[in-house]
PDB file of N, CA and C in Angstrom:
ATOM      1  N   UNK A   1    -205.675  50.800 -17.102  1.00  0.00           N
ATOM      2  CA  UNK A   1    -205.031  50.104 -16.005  1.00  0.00           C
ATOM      3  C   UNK A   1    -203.516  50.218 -16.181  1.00  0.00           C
ATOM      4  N   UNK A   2    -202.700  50.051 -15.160  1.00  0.00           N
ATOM      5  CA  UNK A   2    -201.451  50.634 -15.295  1.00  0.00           C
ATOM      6  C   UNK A   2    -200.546  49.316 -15.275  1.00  0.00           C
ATOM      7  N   UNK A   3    -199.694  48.964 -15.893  1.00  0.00           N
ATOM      8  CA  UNK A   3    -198.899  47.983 -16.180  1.00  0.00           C
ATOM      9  C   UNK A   3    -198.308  47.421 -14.816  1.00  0.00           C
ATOM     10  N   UNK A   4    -198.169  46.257 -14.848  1.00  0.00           N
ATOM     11  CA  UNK A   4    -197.976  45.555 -13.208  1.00  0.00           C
ATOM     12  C   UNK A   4    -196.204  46.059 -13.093  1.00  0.00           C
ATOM     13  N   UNK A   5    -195.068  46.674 -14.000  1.00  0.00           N
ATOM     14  CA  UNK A   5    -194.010  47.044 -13.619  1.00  0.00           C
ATOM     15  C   UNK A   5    -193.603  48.232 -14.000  1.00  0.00           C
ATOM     16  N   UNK A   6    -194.723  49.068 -13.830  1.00  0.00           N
ATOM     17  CA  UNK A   6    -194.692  50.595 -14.199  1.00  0.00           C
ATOM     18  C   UNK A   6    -194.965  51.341 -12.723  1.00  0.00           C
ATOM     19  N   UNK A   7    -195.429  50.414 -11.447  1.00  0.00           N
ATOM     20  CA  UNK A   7    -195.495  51.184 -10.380  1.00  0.00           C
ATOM     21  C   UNK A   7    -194.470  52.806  -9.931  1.00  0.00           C
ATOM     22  N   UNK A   8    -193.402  52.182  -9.740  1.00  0.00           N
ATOM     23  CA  UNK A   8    -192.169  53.273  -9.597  1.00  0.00           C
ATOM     24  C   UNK A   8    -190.979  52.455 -10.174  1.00  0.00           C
ATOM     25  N   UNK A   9    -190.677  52.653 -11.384  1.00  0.00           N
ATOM     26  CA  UNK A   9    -189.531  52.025 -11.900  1.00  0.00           C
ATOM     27  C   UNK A   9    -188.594  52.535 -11.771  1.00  0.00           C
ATOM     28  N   UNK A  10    -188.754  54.325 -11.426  1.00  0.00           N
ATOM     29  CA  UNK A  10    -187.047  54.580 -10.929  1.00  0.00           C
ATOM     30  C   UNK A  10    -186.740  54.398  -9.775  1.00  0.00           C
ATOM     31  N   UNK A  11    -187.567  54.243  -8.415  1.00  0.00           N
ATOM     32  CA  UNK A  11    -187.031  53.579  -7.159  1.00  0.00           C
ATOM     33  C   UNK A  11    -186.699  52.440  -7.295  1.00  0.00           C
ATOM     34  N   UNK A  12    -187.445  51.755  -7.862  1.00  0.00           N
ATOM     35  CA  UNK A  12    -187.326  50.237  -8.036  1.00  0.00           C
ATOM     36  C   UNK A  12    -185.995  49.511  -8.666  1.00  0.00           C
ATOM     37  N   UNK A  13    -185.532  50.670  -9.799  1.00  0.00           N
ATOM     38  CA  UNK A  13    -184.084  50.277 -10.736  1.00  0.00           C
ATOM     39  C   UNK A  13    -183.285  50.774  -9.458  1.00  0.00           C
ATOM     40  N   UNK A  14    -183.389  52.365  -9.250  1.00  0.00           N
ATOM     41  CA  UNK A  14    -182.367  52.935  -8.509  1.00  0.00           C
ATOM     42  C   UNK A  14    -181.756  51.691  -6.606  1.00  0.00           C
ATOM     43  N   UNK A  15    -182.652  51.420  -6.667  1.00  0.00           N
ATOM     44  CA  UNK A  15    -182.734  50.250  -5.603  1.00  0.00           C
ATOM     45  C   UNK A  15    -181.999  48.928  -5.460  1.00  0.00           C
ATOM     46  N   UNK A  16    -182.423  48.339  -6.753  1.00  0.00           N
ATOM     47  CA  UNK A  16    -182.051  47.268  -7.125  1.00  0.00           C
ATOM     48  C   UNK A  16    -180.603  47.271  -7.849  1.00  0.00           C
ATOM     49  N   UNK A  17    -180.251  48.640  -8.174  1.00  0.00           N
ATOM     50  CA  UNK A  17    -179.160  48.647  -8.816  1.00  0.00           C
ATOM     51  C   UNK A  17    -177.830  48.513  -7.883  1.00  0.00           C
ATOM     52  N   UNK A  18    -178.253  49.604  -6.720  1.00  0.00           N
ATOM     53  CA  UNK A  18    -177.611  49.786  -5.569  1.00  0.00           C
ATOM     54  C   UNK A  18    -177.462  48.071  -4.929  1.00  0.00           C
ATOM     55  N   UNK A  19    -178.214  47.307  -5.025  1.00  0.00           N
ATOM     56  CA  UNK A  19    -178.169  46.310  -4.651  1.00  0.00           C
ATOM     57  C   UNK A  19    -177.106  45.397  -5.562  1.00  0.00           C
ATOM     58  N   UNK A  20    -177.160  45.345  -6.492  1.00  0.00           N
ATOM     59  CA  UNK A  20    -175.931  44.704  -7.533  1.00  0.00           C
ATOM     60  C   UNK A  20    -174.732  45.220  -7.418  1.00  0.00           C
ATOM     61  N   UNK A  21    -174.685  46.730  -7.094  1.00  0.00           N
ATOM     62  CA  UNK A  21    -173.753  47.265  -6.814  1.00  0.00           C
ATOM     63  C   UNK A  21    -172.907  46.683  -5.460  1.00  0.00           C
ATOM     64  N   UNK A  22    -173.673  46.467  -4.304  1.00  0.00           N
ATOM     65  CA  UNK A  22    -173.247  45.985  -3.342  1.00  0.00           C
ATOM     66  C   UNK A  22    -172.849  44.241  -3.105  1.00  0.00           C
ATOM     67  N   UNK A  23    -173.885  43.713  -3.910  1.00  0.00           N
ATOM     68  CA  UNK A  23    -173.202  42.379  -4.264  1.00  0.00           C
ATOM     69  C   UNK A  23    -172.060  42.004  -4.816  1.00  0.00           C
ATOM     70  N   UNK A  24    -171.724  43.004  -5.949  1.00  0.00           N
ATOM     71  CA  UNK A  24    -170.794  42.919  -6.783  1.00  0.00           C
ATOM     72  C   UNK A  24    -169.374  43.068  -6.381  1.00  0.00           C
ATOM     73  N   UNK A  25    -169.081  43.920  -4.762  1.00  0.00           N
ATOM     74  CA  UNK A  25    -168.041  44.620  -4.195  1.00  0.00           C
ATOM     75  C   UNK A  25    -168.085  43.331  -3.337  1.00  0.00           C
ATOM     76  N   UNK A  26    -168.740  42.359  -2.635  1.00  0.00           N
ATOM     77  CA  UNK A  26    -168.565  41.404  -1.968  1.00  0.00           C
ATOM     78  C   UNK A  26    -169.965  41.224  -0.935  1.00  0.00           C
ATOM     79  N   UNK A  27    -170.876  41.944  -1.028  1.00  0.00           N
ATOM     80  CA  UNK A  27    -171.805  41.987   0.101  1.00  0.00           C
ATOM     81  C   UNK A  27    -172.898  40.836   0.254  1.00  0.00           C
ATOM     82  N   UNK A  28    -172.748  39.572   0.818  1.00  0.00           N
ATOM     83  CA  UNK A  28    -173.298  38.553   0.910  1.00  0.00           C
ATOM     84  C   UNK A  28    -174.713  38.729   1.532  1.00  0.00           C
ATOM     85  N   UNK A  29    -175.131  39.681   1.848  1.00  0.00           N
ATOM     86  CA  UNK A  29    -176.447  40.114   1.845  1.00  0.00           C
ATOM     87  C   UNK A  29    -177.249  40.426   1.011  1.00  0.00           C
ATOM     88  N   UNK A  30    -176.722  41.163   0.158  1.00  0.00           N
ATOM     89  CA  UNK A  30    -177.362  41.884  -1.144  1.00  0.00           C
ATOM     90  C   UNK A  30    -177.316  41.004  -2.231  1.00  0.00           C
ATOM     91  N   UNK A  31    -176.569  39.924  -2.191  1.00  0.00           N
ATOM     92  CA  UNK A  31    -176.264  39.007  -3.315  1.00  0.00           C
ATOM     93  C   UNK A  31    -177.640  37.911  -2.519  1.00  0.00           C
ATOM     94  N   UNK A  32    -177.740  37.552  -1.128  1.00  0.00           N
ATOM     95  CA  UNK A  32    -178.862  36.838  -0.560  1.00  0.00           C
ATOM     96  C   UNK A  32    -180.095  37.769  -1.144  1.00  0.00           C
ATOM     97  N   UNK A  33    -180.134  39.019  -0.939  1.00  0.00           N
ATOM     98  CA  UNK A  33    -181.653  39.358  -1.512  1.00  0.00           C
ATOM     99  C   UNK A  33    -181.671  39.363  -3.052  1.00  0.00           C
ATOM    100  N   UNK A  34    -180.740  39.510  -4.232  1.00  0.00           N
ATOM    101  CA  UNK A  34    -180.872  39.498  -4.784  1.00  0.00           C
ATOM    102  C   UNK A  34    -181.723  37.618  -5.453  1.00  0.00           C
ATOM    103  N   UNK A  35    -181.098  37.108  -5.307  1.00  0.00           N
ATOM    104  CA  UNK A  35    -181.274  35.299  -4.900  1.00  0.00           C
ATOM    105  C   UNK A  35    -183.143  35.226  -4.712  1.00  0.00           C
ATOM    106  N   UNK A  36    -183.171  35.790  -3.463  1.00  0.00           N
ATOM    107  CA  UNK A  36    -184.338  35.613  -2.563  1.00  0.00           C
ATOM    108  C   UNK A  36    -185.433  36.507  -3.888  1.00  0.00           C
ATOM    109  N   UNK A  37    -185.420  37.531  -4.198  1.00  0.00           N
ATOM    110  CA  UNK A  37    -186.169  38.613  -5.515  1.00  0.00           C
ATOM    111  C   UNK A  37    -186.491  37.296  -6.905  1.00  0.00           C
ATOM    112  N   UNK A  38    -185.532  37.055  -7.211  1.00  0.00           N
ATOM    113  CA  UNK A  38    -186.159  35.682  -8.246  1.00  0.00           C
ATOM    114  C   UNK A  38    -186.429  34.605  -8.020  1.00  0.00           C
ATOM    115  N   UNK A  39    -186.018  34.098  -6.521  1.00  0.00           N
ATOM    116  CA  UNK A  39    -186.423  32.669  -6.012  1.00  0.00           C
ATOM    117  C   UNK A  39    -187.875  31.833  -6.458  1.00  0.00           C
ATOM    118  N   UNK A  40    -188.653  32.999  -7.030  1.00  0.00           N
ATOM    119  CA  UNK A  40    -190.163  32.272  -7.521  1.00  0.00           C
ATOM    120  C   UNK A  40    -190.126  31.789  -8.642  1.00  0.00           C
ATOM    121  N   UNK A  41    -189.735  32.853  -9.679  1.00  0.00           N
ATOM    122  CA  UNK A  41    -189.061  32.609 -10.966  1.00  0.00           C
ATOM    123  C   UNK A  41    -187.677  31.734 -11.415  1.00  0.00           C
ATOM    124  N   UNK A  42    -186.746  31.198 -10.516  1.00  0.00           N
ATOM    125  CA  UNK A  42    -185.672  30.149 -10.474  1.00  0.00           C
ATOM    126  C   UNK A  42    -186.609  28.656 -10.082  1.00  0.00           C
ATOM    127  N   UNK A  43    -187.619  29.359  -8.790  1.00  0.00           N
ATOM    128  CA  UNK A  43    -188.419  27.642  -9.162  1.00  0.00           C
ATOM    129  C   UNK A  43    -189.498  27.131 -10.153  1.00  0.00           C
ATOM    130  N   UNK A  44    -189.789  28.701 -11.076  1.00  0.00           N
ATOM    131  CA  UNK A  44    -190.754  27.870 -11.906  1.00  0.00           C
ATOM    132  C   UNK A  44    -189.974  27.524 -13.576  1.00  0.00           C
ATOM    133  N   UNK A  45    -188.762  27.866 -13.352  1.00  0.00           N
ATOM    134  CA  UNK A  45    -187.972  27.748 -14.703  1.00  0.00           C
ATOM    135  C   UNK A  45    -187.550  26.130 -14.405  1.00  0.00           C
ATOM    136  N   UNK A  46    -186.727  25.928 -13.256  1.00  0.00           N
ATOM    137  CA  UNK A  46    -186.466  24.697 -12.900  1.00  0.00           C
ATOM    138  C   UNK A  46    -187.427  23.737 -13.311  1.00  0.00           C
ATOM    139  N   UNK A  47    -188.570  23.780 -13.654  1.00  0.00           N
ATOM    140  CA  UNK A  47    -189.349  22.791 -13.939  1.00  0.00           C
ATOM    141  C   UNK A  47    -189.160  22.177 -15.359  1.00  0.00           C
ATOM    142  N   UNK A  48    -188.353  23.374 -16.120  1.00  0.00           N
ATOM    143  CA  UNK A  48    -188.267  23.221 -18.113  1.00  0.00           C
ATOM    144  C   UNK A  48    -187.010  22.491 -17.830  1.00  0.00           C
ATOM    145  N   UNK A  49    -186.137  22.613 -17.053  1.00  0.00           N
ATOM    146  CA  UNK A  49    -185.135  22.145 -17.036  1.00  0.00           C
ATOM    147  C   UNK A  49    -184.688  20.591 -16.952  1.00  0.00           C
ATOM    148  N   UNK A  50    -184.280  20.011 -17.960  1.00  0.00           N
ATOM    149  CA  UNK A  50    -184.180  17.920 -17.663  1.00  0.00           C
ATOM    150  C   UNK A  50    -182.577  17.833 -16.788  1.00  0.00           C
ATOM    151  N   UNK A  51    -183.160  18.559 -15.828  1.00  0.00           N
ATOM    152  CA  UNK A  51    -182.581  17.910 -14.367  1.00  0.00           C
ATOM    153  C   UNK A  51    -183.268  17.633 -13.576  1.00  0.00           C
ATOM    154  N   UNK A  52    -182.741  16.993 -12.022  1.00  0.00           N
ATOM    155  CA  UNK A  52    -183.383  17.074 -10.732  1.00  0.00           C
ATOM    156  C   UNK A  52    -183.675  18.327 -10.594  1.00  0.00           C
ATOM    157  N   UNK A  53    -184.365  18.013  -9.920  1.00  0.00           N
ATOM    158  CA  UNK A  53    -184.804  19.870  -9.644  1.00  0.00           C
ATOM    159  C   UNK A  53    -184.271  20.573  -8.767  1.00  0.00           C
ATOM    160  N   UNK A  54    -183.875  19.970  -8.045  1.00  0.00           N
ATOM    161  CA  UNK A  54    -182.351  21.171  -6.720  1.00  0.00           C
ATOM    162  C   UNK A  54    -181.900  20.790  -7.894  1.00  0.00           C
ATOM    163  N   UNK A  55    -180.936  20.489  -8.483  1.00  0.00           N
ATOM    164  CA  UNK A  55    -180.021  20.558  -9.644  1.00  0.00           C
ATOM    165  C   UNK A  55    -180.123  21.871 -10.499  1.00  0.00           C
ATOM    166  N   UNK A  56    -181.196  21.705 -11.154  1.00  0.00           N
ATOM    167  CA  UNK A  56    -181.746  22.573 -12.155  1.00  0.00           C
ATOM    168  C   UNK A  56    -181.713  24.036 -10.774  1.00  0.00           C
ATOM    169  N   UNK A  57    -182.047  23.798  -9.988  1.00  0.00           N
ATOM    170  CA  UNK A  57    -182.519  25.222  -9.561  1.00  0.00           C
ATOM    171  C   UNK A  57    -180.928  25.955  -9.080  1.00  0.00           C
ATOM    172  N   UNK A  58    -180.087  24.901  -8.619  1.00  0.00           N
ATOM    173  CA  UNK A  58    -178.555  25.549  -8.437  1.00  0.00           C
ATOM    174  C   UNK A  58    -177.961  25.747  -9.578  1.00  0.00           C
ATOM    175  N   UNK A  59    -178.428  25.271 -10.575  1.00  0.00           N
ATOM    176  CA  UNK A  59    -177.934  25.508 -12.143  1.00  0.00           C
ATOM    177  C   UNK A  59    -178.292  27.209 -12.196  1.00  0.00           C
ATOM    178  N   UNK A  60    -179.429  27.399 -12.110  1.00  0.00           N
ATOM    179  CA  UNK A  60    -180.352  28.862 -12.219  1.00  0.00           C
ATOM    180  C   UNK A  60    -179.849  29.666 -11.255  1.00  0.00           C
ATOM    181  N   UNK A  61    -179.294  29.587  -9.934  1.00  0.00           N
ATOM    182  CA  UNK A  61    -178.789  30.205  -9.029  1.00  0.00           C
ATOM    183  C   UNK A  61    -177.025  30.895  -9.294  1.00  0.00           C
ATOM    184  N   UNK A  62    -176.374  29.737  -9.748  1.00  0.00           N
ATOM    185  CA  UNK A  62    -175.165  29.965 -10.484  1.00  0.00           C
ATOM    186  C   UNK A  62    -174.979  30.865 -11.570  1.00  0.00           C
ATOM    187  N   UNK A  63    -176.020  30.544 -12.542  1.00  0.00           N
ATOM    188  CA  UNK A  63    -176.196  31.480 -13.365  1.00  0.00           C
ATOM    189  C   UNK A  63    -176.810  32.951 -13.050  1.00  0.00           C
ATOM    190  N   UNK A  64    -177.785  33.076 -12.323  1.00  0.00           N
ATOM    191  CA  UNK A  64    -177.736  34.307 -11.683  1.00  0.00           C
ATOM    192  C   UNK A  64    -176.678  34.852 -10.662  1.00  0.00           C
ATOM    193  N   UNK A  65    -175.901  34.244 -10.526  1.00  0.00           N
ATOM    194  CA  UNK A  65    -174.668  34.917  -9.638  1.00  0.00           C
ATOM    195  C   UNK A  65    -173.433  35.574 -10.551  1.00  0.00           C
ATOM    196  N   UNK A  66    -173.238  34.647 -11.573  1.00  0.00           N
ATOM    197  CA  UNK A  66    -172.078  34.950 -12.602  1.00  0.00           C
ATOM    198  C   UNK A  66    -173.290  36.361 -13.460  1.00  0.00           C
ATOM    199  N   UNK A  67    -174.356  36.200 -13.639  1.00  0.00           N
ATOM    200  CA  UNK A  67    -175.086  37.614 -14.036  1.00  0.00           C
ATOM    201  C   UNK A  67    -174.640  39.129 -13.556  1.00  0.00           C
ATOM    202  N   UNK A  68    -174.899  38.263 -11.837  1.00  0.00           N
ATOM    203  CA  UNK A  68    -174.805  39.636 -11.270  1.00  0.00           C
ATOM    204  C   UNK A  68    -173.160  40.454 -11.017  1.00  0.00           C
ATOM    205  N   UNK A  69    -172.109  39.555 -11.279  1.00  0.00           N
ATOM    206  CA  UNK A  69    -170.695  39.533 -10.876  1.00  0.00           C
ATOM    207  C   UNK A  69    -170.069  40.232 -12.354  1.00  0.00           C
ATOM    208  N   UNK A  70    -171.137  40.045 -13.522  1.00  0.00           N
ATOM    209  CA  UNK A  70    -170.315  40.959 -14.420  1.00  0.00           C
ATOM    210  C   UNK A  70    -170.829  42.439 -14.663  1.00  0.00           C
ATOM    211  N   UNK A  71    -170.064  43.312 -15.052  1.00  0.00           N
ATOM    212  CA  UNK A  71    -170.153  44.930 -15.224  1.00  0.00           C
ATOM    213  C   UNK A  71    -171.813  44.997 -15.748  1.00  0.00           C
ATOM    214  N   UNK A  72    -172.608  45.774 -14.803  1.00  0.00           N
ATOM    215  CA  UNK A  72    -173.851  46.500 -15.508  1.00  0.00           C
ATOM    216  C   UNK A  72    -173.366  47.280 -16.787  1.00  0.00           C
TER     217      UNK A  72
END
């Protein structure tokens, strides 16, 4: 059986990279899909987190923004 992130990993990087790339220059779209791509995973981390949980989850959002804003 083939690993659940082995589908096409070079479209998938080459894609997503282009996408950081475009966030990174200012593109408030690409920085929204990027957001929207972990939004499942920002709400199930939020749960470890001893905050409110919009709290915790803008905590996780922030931190994925300052992620994506420094040099690949």
């Amino acid at each position: 059986m083939e690993a659940q992130g082995a589908r096409n990993p070079e479209g998938i990087s080459h894609h997503f990279v282009e996408t950081v790339k475009k966030a990174q220059n200012g593109d408030k779209e690409s920085m929204e899909d990027i957001l929207s791509l972990f939004s499942v995973d920002i709400e199930y981390l939020s749960r470890f987190i001893m905050l409110p949980r919009e709290e915790a989850i803008q905590t996780l959002k922030i931190e994925l923004i300052n992620i994506v804003y420094q040099e690949l």
